[in-house]
Protein backbone atom coordinates (compact mmCIF):
# COMPACT_ATOMS: atom_id res chain seq x y z
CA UNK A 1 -1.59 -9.36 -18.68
CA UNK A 2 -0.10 -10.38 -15.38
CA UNK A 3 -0.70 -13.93 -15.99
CA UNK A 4 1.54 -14.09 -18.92
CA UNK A 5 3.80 -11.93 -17.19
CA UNK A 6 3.50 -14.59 -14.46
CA UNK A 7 4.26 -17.49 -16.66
CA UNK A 8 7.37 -15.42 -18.41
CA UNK A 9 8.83 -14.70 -15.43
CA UNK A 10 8.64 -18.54 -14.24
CA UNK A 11 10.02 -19.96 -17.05
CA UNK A 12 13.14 -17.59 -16.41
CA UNK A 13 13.22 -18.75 -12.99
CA UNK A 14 12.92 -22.33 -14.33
CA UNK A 15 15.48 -21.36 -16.91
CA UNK A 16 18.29 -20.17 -14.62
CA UNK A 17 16.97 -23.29 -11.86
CA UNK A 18 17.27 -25.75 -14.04
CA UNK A 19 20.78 -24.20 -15.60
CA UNK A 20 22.62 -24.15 -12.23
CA UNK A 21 21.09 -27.50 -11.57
CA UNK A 22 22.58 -29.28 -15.11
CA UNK A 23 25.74 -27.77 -14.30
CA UNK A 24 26.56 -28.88 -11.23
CA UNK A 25 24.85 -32.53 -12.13
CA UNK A 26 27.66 -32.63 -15.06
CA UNK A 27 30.47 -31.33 -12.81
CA UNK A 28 29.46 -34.31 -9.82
CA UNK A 29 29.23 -36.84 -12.85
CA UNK A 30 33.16 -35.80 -13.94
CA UNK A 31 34.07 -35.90 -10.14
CA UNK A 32 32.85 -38.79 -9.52
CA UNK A 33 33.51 -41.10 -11.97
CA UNK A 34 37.14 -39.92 -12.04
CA UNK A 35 37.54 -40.06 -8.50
CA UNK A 36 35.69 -43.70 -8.94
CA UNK A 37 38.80 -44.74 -12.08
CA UNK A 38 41.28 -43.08 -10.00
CA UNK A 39 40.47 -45.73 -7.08
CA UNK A 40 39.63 -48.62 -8.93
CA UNK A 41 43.29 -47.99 -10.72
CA UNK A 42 44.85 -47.71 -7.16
CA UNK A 43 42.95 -51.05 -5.84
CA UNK A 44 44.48 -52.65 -9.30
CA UNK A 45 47.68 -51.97 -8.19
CA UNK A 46 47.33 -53.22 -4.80
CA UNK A 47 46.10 -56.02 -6.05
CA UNK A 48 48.97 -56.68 -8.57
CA UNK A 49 51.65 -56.09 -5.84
CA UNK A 50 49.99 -58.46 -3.03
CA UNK A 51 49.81 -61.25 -5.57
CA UNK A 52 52.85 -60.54 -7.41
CA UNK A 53 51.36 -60.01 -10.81
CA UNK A 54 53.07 -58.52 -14.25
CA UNK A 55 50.83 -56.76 -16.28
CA UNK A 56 47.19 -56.79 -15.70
CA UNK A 57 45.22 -59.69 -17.41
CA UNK A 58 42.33 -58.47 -19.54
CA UNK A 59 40.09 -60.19 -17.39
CA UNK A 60 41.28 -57.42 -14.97
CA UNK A 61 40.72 -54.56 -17.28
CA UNK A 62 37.76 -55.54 -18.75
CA UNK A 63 36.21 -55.62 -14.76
CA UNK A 64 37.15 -52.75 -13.90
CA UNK A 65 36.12 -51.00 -17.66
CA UNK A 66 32.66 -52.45 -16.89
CA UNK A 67 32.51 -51.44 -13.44
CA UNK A 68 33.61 -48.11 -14.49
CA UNK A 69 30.58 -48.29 -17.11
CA UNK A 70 28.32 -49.32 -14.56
CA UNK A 71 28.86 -46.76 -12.43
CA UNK A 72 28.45 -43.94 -14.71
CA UNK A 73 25.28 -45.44 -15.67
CA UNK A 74 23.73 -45.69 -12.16
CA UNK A 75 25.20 -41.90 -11.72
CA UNK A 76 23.83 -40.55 -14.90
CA UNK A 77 19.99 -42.20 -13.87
CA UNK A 78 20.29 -41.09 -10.49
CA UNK A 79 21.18 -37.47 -11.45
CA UNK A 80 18.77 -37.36 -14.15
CA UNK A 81 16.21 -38.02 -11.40
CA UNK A 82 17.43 -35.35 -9.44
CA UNK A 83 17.30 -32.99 -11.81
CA UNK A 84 13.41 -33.87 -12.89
CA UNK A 85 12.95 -33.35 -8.95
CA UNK A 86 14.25 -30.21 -9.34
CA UNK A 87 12.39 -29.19 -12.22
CA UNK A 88 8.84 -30.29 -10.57
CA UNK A 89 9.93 -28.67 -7.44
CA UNK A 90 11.64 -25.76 -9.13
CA UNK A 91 8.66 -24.79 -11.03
CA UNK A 92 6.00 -24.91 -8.36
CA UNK A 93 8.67 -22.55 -6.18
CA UNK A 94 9.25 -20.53 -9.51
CA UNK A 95 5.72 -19.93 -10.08
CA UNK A 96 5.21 -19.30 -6.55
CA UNK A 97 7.86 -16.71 -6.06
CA UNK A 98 6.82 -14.99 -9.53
CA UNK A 99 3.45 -14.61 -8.08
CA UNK A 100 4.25 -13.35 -4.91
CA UNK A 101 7.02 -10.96 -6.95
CA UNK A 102 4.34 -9.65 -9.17
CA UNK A 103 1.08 -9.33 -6.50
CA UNK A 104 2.56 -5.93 -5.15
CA UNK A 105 3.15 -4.37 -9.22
CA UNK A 106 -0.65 -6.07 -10.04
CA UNK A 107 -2.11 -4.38 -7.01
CA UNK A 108 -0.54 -1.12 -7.29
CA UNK A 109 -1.71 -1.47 -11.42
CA UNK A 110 -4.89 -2.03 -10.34
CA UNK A 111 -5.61 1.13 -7.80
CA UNK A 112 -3.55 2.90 -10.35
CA UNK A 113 -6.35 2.00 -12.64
CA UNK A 114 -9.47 2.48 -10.40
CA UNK A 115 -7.90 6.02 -9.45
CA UNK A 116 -7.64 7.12 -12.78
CA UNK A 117 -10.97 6.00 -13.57
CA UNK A 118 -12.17 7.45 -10.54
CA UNK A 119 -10.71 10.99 -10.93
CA UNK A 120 -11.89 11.09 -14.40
CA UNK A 121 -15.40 10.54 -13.32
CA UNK A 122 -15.15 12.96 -10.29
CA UNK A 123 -13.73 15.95 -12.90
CA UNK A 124 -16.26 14.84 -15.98
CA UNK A 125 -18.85 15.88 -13.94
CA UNK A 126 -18.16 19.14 -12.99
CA UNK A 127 -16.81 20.36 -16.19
CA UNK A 128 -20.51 18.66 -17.83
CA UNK A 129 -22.15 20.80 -15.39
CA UNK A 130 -20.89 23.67 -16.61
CA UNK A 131 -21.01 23.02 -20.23
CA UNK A 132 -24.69 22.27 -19.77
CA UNK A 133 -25.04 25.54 -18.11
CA UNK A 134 -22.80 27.93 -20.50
CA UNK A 135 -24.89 25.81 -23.17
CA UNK A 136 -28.06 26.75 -22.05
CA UNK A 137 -27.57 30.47 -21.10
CA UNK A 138 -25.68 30.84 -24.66
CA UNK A 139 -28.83 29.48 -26.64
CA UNK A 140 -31.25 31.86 -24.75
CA UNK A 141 -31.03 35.43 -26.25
CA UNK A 142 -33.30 36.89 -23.91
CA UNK A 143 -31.28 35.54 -20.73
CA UNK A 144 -31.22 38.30 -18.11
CA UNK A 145 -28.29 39.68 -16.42
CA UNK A 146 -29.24 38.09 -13.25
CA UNK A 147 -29.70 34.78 -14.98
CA UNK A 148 -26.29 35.14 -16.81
CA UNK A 149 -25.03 36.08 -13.45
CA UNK A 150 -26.93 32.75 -11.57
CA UNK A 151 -24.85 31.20 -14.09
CA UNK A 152 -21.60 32.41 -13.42
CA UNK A 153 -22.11 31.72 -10.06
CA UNK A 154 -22.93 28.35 -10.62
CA UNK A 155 -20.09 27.76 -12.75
CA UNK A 156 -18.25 29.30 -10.20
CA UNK A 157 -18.86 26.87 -7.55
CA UNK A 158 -18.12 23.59 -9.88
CA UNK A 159 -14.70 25.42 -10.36
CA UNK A 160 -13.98 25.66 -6.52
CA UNK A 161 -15.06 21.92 -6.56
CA UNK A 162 -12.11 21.16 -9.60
CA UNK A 163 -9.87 23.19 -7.41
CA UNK A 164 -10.39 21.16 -4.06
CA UNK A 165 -10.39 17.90 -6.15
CA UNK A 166 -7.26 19.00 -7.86
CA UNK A 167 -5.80 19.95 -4.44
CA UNK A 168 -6.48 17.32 -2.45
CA UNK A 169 -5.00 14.88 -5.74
CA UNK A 170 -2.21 17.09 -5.35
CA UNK A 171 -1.97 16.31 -1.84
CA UNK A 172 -2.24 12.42 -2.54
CA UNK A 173 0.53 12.00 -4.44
CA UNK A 174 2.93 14.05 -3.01
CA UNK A 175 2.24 12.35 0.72
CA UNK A 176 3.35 8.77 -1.64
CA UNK A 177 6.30 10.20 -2.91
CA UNK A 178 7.46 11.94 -0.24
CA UNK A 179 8.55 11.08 3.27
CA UNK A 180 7.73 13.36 6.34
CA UNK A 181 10.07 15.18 8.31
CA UNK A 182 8.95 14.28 11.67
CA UNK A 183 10.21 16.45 15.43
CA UNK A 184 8.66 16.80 18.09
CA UNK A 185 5.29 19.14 18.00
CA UNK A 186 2.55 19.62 20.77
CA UNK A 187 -0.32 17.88 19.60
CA UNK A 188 -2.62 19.74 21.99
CA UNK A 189 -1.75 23.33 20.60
CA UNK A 190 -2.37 22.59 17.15
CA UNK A 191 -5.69 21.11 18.31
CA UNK A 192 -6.67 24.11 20.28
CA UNK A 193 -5.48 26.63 17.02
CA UNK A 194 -7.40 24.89 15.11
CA UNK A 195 -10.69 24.48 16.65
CA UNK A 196 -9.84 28.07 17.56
CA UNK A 197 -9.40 29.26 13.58
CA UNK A 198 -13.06 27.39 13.12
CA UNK A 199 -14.77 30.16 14.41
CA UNK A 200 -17.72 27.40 15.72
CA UNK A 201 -19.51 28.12 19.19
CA UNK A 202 -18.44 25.17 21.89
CA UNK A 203 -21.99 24.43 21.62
CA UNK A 204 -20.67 22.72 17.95
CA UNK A 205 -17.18 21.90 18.75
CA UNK A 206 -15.73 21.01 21.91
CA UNK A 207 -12.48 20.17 22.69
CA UNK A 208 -10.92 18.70 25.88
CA UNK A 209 -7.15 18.04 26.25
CA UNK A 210 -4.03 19.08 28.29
CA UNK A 211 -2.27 22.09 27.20
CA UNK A 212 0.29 19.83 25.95
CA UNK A 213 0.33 16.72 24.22
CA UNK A 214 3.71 16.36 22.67
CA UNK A 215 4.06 13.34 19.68
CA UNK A 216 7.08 13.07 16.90
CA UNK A 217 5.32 14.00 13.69
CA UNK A 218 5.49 16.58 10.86
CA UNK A 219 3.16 19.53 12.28
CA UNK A 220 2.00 20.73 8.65
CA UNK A 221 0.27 16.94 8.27
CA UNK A 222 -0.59 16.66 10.94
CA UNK A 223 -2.72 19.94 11.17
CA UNK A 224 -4.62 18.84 7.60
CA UNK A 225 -5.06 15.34 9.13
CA UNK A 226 -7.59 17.02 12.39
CA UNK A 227 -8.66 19.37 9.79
CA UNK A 228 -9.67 16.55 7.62
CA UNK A 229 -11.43 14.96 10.79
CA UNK A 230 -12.95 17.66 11.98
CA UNK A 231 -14.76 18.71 8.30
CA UNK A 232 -15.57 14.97 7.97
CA UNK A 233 -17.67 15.44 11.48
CA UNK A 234 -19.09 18.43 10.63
CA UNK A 235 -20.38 16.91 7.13
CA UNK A 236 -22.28 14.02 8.47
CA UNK A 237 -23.83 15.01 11.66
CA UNK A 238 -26.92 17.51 12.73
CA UNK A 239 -26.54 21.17 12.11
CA UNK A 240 -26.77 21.95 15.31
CA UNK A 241 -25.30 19.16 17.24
CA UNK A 242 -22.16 18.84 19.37
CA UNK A 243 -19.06 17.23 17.80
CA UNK A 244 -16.37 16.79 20.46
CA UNK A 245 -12.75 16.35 20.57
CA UNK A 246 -10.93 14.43 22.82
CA UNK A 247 -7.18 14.13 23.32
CA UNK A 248 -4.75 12.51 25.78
CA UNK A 249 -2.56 9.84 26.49
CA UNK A 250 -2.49 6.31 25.69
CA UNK A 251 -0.35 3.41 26.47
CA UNK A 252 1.07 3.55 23.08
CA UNK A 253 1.21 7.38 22.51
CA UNK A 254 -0.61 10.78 22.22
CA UNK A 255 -4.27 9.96 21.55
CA UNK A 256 -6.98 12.24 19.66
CA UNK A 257 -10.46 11.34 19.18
CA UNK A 258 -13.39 13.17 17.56
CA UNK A 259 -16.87 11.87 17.96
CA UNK A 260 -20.11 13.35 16.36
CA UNK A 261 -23.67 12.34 16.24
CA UNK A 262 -25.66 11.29 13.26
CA UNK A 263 -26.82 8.37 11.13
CA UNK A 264 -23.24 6.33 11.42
CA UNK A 265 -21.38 3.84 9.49
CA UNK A 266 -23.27 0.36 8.20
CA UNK A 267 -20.85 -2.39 9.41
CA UNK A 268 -20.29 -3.65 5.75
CA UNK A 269 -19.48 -0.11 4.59
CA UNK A 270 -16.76 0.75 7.53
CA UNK A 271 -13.97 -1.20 5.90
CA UNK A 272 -14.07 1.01 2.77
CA UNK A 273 -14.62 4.37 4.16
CA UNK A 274 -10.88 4.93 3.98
CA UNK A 275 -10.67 4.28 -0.18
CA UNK A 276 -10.00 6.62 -2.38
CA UNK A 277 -13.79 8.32 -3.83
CA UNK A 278 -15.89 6.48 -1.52
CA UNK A 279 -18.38 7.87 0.32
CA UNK A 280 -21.06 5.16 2.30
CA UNK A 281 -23.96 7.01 2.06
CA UNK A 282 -24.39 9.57 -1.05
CA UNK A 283 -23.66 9.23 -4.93
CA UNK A 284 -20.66 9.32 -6.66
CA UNK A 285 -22.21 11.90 -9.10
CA UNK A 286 -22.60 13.92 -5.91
CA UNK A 287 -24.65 14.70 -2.53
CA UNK A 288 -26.18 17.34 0.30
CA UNK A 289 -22.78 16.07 1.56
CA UNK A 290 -20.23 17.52 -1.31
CA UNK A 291 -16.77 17.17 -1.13
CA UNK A 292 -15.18 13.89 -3.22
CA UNK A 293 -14.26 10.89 -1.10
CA UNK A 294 -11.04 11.78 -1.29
CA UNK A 295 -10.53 13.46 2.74
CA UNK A 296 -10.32 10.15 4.72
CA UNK A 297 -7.86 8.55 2.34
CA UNK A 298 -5.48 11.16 2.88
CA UNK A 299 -6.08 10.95 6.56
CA UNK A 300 -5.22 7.23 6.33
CA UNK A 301 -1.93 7.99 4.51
CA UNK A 302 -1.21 10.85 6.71
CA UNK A 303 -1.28 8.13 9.61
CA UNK A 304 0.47 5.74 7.90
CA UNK A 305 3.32 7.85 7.21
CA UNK A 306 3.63 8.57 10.86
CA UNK A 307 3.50 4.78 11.67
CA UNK A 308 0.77 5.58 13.46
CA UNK A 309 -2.59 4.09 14.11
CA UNK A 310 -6.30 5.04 13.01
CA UNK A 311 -9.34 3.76 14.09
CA UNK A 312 -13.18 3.82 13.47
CA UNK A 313 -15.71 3.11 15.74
CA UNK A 314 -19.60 3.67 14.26
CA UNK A 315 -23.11 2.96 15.65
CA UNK A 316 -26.02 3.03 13.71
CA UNK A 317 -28.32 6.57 14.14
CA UNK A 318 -26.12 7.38 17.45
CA UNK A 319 -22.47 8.06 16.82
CA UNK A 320 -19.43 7.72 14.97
CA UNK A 321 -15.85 8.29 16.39
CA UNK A 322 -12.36 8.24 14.05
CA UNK A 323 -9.23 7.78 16.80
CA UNK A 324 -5.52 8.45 15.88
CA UNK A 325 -2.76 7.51 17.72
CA UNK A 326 0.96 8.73 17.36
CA UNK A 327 4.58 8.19 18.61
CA UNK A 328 5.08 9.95 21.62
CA UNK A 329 7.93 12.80 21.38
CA UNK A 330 11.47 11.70 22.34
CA UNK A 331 12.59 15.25 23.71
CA UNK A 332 11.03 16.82 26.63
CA UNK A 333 8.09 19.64 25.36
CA UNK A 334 9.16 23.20 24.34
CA UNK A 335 6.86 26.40 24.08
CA UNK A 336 8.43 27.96 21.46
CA UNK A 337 6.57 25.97 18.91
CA UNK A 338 5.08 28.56 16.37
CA UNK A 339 0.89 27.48 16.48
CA UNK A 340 -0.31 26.14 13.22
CA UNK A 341 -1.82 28.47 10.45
CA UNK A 342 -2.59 25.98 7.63
């Protein structure tokens, strides 16, 4: 589709190109060969006044008719070649700029694509769960209550899973539609609330950081960016290991780092860990893990949106570590910054 598209839009380049380009080779040829009579008529007359002559001979006209003719010959060939110069020219540039004005429509079209595809696979399978399930329990007419009950439970969870997907879709699209509002907040205090809200033992999360850390972002985001972080960390590391949280200041802004222990990122998988649905190490269908693949591509848009950096550092069976960095605030900190209860 986008190669036709492609070719279309180059033969309206070429179109318009090659337009401009006739036109203005006509308009030189009219210039020029009247400017070229005009003199050749004035160097006739100079010529008949230094040597005294009446009327021009025909020997005169006919020279300068001919030279006349032999100019606009020589112009026409040369702009002729110009304008096939042009065209050659014009349509390697054409097709080069249609290209490079299509490549951002023909990428967007294509994760436009493999998200639809994806999200249709991650809520198919769900919703077959449970119409498996209600299938089953419908067909046996000697189902307990308790089993009916297992069942409803069951179905239950798939339906918190829709309603997490759905959110965090939701959450997707409205963080590439809309832009931020971004003042001052103290990085450190929605840390601390949050770790706080967690209810985990130090033991399981422990934070370090000044009491305040103050960046420019948009505190709401920012808060479901360390969440996102923090629930990523918990996922894929040892019950009861320690996940810790580190935050402080960098030489280009407010710093926070989280670092847990467990079976880390394969090198070829650490470029992709921020795509939409992917998860390195468990099955689309599903995993031990849960959750939809969906958490660290919001975190990367959350960062983005704050022209902000994030990072990834993995080693295999020892640790993993996801570092973002922010603006720093432009205003001097204030306490009476509400803490975080998203």
């Amino acid at each position: 589709m986008f190669k036709s598209t492609t070719l279309r839009l180059t033969g309206w380049y070429l179109l318009i190109l090659m337009s401009v380009s006739i036109i203005f080779s006509i308009i030189i040829f009219e210039v020029a060969t009247s400017e070229i009579r005009v003199r050749l008529e004035g160097f006739q007359l100079n010529m008949q006044e230094s040597i005294d002559l009446k009327p021009p001979s025909n020997r005169i006209v006919d020279l300068r008719t001919l030279e006349i003719n032999k100019t606009k010959a020589n112009l026409s060939i040369e702009l002729i070649y110009i304008n096939i110069l042009v065209l050659a020219t014009g349509g390697i540039g054409s097709y080069y700029l249609a290209r490079r004005s299509l490549r951002p429509i023909e990428r967007a079209h294509d994760a436009q694509s493999r998200f639809t595809s994806d999200a249709s696979h991650e809520l198919r399978t769900p919703l077959a769960v449970m119409k498996t399930e209600i299938e089953v329990a419908l067909r046996d007419k000697e189902a307990t209550s308790d089993e009916l009950r297992e069942v409803l439970s069951s179905n239950l969870e798939e339906v918190d899973k829709l309603s997490k997907l759905s959110e965090m879709l939701l959450s997707l699209s409205r963080l590439e539609h809309n832009k931020l509002e971004l003042k001052p907040i103290n990085l450190a205090k929605i840390a601390h609330n949050i770790v706080k809200d967690s209810n985990l033992p130090a033991s399981r999360l422990e934070i370090d950081s000044p009491k305040i850390l103050m960046a420019n972002g948009n505190e709401t985001a920012v808060s479901d960016l360390i969440k996102i972080l923090i629930d990523n960390a918990l996922k894929y590391s040892p019950e009861k290991s320690q996940i810790s949280i580190s935050l402080s200041k960098s030489g280009q802004g407010p710093k926070f780092e989280i670092t847990n222990s467990g079976p880390g990122i394969h090198p070829d998988k650490i470029n992709h860990i921020f795509d939409r649905f992917y998860r390195a190490d468990t099955s689309r269908t599903g995993g031990k893990k849960g959750g939809h693949g969906l958490g660290l591509a919001l975190a990367k848009n959350i960062v983005e949106l704050h022209n902000g950096e994030l990072s990834v550092d993995s080693v295999i069976n020892k640790k993993t570590s996801f570092t973002f960095i922010l603006h720093p605030a432009s205003i001097k900190p204030v306490e009476t910054t509400e803490p975080s209860k998203n």
